[in-house]
PDB file of N, CA and C in Angstrom:
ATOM      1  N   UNK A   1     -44.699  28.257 136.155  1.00  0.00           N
ATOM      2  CA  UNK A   1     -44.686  29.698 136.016  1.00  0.00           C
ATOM      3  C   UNK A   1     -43.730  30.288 137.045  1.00  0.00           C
ATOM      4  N   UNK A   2     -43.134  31.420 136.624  1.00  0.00           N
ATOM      5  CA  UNK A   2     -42.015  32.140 137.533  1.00  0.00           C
ATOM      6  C   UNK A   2     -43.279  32.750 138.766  1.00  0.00           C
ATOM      7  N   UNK A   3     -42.343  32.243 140.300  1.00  0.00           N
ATOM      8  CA  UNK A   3     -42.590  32.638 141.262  1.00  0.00           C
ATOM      9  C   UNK A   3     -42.162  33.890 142.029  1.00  0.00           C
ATOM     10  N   UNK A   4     -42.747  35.261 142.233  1.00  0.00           N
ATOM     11  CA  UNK A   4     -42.857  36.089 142.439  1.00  0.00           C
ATOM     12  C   UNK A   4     -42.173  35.784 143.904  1.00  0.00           C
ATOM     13  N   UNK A   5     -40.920  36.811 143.808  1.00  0.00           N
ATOM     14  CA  UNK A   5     -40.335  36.606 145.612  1.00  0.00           C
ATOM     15  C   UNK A   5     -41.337  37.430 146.492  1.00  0.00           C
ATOM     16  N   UNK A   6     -41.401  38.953 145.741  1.00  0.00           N
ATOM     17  CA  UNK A   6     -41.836  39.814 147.105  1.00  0.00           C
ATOM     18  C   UNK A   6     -44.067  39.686 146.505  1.00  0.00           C
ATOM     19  N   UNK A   7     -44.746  39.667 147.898  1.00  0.00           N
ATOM     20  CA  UNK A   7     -45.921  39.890 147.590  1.00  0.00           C
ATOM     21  C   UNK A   7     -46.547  40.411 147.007  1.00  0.00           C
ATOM     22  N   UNK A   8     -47.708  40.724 146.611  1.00  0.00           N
ATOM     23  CA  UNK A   8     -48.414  41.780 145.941  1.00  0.00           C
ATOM     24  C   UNK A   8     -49.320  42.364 147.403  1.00  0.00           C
ATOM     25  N   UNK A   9     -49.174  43.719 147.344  1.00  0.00           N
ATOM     26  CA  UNK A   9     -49.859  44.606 148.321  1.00  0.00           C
ATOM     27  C   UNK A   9     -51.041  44.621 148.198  1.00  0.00           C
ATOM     28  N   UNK A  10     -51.887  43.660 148.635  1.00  0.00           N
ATOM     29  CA  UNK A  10     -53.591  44.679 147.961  1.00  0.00           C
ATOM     30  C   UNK A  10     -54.037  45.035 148.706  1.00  0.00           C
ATOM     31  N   UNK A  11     -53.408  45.820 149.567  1.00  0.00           N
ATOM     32  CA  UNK A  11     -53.941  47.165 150.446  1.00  0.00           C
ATOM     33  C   UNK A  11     -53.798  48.484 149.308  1.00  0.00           C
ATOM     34  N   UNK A  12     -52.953  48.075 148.331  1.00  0.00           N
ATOM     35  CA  UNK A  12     -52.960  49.470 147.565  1.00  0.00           C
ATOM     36  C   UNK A  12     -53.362  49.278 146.364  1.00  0.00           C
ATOM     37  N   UNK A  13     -54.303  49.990 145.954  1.00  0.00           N
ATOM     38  CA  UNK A  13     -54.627  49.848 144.507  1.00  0.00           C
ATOM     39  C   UNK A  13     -53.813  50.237 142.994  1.00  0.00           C
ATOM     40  N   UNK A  14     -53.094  50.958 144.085  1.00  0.00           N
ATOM     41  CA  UNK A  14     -51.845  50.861 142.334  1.00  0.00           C
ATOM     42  C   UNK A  14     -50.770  50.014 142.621  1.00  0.00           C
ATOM     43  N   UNK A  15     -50.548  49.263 143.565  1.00  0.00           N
ATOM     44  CA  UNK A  15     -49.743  47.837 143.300  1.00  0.00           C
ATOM     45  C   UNK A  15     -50.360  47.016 142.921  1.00  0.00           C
ATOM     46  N   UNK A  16     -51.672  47.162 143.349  1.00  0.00           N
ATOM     47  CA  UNK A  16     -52.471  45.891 142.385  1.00  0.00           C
ATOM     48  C   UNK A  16     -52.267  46.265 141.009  1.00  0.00           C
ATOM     49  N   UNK A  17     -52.958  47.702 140.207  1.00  0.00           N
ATOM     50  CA  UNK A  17     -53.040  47.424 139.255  1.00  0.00           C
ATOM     51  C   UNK A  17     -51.380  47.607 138.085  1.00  0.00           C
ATOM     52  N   UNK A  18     -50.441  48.034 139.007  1.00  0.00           N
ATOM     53  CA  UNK A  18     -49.220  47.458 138.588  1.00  0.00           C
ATOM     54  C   UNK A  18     -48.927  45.993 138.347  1.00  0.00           C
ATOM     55  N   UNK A  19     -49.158  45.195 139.338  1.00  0.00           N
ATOM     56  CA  UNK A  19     -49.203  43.631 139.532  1.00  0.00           C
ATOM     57  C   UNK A  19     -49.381  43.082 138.226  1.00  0.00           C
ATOM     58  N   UNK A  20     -50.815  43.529 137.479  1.00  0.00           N
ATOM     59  CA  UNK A  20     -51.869  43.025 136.722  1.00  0.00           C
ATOM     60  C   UNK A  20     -51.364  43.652 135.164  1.00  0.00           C
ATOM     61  N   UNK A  21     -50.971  45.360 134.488  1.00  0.00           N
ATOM     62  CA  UNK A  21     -50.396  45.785 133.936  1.00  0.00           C
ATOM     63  C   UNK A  21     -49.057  45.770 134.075  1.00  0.00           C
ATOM     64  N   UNK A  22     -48.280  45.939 134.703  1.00  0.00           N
ATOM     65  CA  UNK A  22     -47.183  46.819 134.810  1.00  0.00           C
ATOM     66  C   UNK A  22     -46.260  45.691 134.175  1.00  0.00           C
ATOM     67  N   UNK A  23     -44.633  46.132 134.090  1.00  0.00           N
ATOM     68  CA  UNK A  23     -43.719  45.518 133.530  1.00  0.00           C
ATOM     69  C   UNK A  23     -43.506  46.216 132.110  1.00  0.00           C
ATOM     70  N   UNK A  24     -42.481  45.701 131.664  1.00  0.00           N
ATOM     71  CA  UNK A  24     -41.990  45.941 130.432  1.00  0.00           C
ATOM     72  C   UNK A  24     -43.486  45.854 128.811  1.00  0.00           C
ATOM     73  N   UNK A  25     -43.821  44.666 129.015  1.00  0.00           N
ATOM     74  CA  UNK A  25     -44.216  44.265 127.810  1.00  0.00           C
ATOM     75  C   UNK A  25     -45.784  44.152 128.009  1.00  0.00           C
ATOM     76  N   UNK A  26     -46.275  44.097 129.261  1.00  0.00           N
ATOM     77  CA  UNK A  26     -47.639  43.758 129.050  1.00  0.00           C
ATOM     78  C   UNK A  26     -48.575  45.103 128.363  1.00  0.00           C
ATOM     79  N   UNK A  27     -48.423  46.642 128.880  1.00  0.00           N
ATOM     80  CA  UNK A  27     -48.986  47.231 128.036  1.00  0.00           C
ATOM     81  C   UNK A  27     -49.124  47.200 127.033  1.00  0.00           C
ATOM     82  N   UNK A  28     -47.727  46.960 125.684  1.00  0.00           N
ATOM     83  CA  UNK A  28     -47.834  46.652 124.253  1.00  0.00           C
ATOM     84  C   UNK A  28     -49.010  45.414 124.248  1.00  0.00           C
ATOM     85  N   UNK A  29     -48.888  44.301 124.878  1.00  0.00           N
ATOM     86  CA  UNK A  29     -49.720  43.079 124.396  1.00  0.00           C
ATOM     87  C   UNK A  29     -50.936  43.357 124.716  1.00  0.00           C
ATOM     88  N   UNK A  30     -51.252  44.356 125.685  1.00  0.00           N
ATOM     89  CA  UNK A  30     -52.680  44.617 125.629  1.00  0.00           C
ATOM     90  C   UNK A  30     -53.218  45.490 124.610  1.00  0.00           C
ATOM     91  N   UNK A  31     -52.168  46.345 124.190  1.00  0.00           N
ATOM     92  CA  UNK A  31     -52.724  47.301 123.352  1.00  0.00           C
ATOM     93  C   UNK A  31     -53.035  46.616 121.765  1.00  0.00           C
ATOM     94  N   UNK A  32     -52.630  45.870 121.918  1.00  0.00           N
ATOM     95  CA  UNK A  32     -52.329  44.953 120.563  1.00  0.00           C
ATOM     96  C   UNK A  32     -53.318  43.842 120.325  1.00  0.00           C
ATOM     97  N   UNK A  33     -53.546  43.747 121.711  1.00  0.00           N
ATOM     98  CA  UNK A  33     -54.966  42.747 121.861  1.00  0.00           C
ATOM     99  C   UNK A  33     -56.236  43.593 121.509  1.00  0.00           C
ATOM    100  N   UNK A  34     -56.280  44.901 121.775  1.00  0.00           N
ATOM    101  CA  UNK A  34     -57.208  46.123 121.548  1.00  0.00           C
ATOM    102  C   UNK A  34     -57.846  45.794 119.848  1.00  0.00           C
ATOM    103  N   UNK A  35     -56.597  45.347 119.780  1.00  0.00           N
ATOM    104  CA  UNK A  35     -57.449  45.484 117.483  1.00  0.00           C
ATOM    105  C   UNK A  35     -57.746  43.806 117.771  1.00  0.00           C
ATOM    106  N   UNK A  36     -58.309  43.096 118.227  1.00  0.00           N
ATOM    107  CA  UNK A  36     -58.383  42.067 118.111  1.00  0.00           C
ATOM    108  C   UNK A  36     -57.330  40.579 118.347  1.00  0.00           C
ATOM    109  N   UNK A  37     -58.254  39.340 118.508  1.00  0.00           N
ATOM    110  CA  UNK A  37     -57.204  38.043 118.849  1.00  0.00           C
ATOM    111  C   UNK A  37     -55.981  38.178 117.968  1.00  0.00           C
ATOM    112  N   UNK A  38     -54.851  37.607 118.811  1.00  0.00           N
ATOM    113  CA  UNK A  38     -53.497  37.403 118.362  1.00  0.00           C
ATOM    114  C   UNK A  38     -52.855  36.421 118.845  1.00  0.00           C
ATOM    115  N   UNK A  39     -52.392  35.318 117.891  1.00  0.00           N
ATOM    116  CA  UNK A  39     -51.634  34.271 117.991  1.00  0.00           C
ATOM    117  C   UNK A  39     -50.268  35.187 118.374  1.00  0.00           C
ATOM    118  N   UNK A  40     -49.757  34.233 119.418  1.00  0.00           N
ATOM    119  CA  UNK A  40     -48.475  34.569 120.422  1.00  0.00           C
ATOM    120  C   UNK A  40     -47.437  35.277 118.951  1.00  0.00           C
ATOM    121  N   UNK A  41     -47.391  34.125 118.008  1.00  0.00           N
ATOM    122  CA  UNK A  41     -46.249  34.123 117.091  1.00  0.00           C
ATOM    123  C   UNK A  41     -46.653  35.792 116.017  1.00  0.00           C
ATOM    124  N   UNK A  42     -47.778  36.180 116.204  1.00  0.00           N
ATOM    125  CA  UNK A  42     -48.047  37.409 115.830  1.00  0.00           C
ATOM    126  C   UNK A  42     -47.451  38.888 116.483  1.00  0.00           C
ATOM    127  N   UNK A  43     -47.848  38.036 117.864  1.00  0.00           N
ATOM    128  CA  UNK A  43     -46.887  39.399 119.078  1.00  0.00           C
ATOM    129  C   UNK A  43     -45.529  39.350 118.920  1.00  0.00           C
ATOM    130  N   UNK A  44     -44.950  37.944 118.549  1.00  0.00           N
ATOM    131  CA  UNK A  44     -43.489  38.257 118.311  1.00  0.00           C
ATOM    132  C   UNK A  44     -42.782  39.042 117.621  1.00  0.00           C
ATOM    133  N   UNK A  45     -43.621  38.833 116.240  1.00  0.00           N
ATOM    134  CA  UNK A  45     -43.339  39.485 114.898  1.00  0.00           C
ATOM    135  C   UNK A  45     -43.416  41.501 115.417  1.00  0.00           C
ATOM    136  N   UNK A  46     -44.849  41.281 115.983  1.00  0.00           N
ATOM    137  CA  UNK A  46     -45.102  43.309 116.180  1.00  0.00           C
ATOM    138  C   UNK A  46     -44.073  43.536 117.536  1.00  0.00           C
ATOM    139  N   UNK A  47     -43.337  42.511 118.085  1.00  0.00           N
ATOM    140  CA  UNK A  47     -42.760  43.368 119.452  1.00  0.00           C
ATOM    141  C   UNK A  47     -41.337  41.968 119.376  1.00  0.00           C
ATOM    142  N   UNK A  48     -40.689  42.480 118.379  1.00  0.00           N
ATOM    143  CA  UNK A  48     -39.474  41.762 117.930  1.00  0.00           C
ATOM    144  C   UNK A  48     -38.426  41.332 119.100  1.00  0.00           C
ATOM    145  N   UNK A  49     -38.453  43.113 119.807  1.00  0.00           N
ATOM    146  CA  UNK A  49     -37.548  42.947 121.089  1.00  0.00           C
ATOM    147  C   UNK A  49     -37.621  42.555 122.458  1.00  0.00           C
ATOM    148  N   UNK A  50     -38.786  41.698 122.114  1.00  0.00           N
ATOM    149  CA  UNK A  50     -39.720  40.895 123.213  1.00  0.00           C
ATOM    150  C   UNK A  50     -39.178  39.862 123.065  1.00  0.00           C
ATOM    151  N   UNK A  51     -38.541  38.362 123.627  1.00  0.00           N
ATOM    152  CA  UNK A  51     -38.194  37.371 123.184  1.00  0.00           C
ATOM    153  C   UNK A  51     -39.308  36.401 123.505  1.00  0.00           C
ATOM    154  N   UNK A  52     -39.527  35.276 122.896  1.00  0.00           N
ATOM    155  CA  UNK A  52     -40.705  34.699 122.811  1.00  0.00           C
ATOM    156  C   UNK A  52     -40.878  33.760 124.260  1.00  0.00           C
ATOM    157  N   UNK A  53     -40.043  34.091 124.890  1.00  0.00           N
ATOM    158  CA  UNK A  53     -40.186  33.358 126.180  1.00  0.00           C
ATOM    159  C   UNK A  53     -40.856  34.290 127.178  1.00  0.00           C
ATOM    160  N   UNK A  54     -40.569  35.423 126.959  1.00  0.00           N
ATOM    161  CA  UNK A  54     -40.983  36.581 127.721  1.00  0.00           C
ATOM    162  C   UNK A  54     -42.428  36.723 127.586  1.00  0.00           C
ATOM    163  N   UNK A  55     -42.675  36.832 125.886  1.00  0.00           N
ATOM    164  CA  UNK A  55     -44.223  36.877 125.745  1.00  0.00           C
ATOM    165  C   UNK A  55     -44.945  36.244 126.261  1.00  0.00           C
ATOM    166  N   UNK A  56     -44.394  34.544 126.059  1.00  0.00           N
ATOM    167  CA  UNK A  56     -45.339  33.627 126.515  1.00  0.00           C
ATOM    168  C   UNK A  56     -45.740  34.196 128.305  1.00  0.00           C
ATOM    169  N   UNK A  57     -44.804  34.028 128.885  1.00  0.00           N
ATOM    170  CA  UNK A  57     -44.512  34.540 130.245  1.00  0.00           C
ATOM    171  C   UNK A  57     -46.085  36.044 130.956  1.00  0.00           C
ATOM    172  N   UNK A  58     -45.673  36.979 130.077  1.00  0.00           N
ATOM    173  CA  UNK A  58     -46.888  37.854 129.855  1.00  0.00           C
ATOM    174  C   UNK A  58     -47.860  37.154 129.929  1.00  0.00           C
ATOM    175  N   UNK A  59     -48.366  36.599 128.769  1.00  0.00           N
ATOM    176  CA  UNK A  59     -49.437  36.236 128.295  1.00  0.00           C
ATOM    177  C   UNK A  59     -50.023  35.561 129.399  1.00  0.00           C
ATOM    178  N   UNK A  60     -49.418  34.257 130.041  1.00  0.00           N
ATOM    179  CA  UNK A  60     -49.850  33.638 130.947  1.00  0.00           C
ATOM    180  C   UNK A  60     -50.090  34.256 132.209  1.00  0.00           C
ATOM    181  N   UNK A  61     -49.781  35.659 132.400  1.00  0.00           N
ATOM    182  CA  UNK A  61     -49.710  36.392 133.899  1.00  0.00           C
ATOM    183  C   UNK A  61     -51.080  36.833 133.830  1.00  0.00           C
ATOM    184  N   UNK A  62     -51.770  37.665 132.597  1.00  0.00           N
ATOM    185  CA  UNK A  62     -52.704  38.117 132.135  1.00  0.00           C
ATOM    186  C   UNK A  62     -53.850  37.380 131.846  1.00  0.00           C
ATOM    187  N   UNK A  63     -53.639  35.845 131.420  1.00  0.00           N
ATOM    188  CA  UNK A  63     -54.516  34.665 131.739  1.00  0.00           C
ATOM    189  C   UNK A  63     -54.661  34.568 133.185  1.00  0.00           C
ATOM    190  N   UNK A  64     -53.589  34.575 133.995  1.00  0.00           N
ATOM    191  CA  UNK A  64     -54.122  34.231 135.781  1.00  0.00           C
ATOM    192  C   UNK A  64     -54.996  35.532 135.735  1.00  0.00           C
ATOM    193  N   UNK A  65     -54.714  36.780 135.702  1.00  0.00           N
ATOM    194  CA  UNK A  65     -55.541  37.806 135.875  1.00  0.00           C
ATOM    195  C   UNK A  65     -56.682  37.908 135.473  1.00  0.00           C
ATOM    196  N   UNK A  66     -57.143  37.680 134.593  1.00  0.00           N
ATOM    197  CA  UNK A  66     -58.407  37.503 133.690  1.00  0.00           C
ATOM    198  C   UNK A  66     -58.429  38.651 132.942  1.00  0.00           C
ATOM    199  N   UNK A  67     -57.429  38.995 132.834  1.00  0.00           N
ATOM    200  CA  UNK A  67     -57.290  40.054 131.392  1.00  0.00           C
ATOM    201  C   UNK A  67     -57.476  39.524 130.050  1.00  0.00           C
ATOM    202  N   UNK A  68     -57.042  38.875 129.971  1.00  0.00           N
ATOM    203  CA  UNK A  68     -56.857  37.996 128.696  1.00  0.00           C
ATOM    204  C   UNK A  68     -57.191  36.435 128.474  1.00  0.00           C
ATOM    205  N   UNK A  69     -57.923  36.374 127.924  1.00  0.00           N
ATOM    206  CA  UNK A  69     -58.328  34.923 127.584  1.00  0.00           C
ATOM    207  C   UNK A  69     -57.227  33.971 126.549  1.00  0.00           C
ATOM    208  N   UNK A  70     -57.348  32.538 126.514  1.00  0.00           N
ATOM    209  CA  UNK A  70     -56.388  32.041 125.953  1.00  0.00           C
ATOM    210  C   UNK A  70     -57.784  31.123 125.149  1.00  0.00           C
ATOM    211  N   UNK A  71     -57.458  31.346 123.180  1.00  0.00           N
ATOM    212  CA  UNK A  71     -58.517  30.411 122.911  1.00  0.00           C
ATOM    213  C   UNK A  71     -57.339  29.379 121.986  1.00  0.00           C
ATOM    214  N   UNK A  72     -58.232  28.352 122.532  1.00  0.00           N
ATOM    215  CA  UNK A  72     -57.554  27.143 121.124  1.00  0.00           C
ATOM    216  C   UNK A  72     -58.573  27.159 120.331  1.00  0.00           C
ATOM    217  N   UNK A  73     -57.944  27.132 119.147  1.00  0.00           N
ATOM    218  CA  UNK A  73     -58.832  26.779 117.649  1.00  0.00           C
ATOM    219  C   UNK A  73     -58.520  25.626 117.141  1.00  0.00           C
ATOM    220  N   UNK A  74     -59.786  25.217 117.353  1.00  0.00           N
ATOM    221  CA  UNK A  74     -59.176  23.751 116.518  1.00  0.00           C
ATOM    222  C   UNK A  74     -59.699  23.279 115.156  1.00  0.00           C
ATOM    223  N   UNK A  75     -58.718  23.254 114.244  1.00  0.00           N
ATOM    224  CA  UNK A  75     -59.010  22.979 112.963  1.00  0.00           C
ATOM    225  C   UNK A  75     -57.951  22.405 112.517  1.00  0.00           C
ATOM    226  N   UNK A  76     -57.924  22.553 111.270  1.00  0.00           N
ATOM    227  CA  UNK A  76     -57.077  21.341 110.652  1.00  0.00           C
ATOM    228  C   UNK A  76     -55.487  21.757 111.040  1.00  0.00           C
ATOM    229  N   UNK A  77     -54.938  22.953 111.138  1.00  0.00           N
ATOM    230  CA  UNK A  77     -54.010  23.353 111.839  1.00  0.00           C
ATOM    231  C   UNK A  77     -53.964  24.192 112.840  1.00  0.00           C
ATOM    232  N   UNK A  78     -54.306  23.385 114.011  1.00  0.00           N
ATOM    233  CA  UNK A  78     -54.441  23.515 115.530  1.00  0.00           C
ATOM    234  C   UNK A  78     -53.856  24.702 116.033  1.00  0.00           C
ATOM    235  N   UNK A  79     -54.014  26.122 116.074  1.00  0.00           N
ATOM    236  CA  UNK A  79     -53.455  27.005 117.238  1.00  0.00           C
ATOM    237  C   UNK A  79     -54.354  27.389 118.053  1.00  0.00           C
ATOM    238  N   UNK A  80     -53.127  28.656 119.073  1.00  0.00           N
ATOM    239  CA  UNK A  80     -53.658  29.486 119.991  1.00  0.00           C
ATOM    240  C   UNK A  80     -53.908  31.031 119.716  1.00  0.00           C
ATOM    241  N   UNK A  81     -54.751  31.450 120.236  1.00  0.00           N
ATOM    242  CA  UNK A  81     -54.946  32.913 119.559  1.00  0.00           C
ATOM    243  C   UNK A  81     -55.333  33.402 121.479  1.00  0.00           C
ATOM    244  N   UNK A  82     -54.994  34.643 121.369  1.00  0.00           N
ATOM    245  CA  UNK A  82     -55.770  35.270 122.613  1.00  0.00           C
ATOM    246  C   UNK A  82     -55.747  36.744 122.691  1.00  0.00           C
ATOM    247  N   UNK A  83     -57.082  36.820 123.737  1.00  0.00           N
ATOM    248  CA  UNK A  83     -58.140  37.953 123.319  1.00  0.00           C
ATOM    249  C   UNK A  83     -58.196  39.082 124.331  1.00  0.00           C
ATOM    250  N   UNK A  84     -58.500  40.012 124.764  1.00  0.00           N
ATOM    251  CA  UNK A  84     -59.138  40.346 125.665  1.00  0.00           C
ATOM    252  C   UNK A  84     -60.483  39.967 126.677  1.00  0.00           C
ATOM    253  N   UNK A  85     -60.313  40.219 128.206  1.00  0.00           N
ATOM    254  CA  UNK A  85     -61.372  39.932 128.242  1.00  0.00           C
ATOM    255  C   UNK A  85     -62.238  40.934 128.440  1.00  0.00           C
ATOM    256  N   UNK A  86     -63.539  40.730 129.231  1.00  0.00           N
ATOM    257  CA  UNK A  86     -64.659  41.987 129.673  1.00  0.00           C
ATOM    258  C   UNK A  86     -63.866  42.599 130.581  1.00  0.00           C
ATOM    259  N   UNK A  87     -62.745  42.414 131.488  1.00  0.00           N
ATOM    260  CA  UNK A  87     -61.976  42.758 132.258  1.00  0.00           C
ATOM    261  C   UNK A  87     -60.915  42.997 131.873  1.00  0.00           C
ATOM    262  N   UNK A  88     -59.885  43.053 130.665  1.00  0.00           N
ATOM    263  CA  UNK A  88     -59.777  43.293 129.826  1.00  0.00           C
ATOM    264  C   UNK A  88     -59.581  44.469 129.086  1.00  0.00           C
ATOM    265  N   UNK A  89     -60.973  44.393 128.721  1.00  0.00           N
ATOM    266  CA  UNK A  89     -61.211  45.903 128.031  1.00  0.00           C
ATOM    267  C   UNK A  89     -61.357  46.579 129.290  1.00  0.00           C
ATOM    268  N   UNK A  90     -61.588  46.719 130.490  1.00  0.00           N
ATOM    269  CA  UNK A  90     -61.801  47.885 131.272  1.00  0.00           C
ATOM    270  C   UNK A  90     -60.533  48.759 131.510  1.00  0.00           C
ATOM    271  N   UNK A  91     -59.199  48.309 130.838  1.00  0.00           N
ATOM    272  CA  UNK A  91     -57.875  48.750 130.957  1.00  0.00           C
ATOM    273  C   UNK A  91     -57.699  49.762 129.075  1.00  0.00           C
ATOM    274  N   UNK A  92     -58.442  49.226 128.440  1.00  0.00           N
ATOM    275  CA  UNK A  92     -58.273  50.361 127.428  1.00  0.00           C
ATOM    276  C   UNK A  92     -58.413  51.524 127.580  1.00  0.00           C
ATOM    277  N   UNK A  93     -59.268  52.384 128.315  1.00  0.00           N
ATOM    278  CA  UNK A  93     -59.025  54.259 128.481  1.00  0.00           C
ATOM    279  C   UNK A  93     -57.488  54.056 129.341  1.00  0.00           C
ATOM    280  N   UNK A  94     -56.958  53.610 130.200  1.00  0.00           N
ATOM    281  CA  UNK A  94     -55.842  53.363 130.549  1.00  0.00           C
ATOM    282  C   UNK A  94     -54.904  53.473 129.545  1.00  0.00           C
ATOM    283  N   UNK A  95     -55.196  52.563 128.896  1.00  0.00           N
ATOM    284  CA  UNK A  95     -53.764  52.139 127.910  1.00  0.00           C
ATOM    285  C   UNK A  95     -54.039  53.648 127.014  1.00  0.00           C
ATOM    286  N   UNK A  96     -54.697  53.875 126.567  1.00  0.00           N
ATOM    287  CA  UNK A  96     -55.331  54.821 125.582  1.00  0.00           C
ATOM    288  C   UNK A  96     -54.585  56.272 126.205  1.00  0.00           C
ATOM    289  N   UNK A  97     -54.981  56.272 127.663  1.00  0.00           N
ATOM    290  CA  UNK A  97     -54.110  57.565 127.931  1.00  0.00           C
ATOM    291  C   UNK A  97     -52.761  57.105 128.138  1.00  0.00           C
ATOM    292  N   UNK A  98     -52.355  56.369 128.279  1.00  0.00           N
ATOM    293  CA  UNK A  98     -51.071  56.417 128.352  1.00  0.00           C
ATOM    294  C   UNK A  98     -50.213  56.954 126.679  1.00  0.00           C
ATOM    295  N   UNK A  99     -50.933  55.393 125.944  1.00  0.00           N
ATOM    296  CA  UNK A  99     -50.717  56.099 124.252  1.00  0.00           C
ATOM    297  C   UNK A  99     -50.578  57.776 123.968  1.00  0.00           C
ATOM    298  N   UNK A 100     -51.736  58.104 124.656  1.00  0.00           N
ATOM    299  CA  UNK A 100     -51.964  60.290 124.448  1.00  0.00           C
ATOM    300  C   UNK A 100     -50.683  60.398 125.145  1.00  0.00           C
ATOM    301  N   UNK A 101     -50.583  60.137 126.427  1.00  0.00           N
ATOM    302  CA  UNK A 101     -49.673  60.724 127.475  1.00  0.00           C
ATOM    303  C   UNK A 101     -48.213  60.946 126.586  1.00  0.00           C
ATOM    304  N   UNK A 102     -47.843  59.694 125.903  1.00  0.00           N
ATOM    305  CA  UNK A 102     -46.786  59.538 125.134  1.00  0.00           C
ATOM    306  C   UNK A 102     -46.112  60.517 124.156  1.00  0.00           C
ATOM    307  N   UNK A 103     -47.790  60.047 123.317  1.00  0.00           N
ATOM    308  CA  UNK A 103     -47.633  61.137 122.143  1.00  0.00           C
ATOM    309  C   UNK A 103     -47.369  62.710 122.016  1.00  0.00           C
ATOM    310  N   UNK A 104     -47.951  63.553 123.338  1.00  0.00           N
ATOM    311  CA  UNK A 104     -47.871  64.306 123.474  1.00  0.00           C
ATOM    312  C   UNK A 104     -46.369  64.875 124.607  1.00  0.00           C
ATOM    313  N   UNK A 105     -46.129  63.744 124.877  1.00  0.00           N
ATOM    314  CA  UNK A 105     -44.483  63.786 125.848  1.00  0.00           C
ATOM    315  C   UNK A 105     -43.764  63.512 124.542  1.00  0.00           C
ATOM    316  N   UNK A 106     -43.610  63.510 122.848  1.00  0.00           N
ATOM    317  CA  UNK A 106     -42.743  62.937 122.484  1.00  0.00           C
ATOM    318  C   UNK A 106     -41.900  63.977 121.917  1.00  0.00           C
ATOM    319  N   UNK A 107     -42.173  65.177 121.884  1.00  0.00           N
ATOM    320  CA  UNK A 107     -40.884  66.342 121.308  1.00  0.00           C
ATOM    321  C   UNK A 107     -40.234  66.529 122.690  1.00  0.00           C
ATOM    322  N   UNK A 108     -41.021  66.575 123.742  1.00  0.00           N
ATOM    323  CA  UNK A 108     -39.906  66.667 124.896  1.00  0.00           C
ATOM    324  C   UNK A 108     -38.812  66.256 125.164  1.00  0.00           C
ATOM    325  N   UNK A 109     -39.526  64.476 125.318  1.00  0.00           N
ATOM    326  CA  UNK A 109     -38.419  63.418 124.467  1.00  0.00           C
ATOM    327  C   UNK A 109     -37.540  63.766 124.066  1.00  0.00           C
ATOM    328  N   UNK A 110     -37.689  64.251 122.949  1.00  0.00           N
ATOM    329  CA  UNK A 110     -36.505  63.706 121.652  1.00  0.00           C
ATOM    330  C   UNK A 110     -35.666  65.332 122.129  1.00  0.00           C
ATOM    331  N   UNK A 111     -36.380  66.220 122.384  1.00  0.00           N
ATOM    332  CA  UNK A 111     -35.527  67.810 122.931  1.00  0.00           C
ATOM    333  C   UNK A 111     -34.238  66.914 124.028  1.00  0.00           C
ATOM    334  N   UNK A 112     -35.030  66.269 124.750  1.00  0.00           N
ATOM    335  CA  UNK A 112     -33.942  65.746 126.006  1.00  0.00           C
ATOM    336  C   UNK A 112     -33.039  64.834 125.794  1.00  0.00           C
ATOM    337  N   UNK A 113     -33.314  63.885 124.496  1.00  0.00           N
ATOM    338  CA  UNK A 113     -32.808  63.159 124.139  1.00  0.00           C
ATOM    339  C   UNK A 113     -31.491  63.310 123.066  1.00  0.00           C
ATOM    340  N   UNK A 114     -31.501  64.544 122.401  1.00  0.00           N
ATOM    341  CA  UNK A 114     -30.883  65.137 121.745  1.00  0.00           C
ATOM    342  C   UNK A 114     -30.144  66.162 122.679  1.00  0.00           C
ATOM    343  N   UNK A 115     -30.168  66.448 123.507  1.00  0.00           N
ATOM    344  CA  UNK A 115     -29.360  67.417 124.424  1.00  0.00           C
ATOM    345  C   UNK A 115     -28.308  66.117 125.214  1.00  0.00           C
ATOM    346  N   UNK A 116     -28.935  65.218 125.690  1.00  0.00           N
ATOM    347  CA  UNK A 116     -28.113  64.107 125.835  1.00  0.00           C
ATOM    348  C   UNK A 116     -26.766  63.753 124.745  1.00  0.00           C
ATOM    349  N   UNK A 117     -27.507  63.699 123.737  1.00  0.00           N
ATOM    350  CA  UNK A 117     -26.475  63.337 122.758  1.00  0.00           C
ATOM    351  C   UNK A 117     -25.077  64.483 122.842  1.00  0.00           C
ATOM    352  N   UNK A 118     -25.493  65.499 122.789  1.00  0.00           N
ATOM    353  CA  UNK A 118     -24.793  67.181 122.697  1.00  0.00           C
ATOM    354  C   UNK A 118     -23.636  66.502 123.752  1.00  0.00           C
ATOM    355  N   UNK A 119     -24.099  66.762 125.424  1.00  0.00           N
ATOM    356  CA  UNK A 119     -23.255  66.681 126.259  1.00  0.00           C
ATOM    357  C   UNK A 119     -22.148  65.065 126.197  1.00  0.00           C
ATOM    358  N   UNK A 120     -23.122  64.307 125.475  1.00  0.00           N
ATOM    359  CA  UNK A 120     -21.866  63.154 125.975  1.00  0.00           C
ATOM    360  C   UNK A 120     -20.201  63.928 125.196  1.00  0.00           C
TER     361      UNK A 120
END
């Protein structure tokens, strides 16, 4: 697993819970874990511009954390699926406001984003 140069602070509680969430991709995979287990090759498909090395990468950060559980199924064609955990779910009103936070930042957005366009 990729080795982290600078420490994690846990004198502060929002570097921790940056540490544990934060980055590019882990909010989507949690939110996505929210509707239930998902085989890796499922997250690829819903988060295309994720490359599958990256996911895996996630996934396994969120396994050290105990966010996310990793299950094998074993049956006649052997995968991995993974879940949330009880720790886990304690990040959904999180993710959930962020989702609101979004939705309701998104004409701003696109006002600023379109004024961008104007000036180039």
């Amino acid at each position: 697993m990729y080795n982290k140069k600078i420490p994690v602070d846990i004198n502060c509680g929002f570097r921790i819970a940056l540490e544990v969430m934060g980055g590019k991709w882990k909010p989507y995979i949690i939110y996505e874990l929210l509707k239930g287990p998902r085989r890796p090759s499922e997250l690829q498909r819903i988060l295309p511009e994720a490359s599958e090395r990256v996911i895996t990468q996630q996934l396994k950060e969120l396994v050290r954390y105990g966010v996310v559980e990793k299950c094998v199924i074993n049956t006649v064609c052997r995968h991995t699926e993974y879940k949330l955990t009880e720790l886990g779910c304690t990040l959904i009103p999180i993710i959930e406001q962020m989702r609101d936070w979004g939705n309701g930042f998104r004409p701003q957005l696109i006002e600023i984003l379109n004024s961008q366009d104007l000036d180039s």
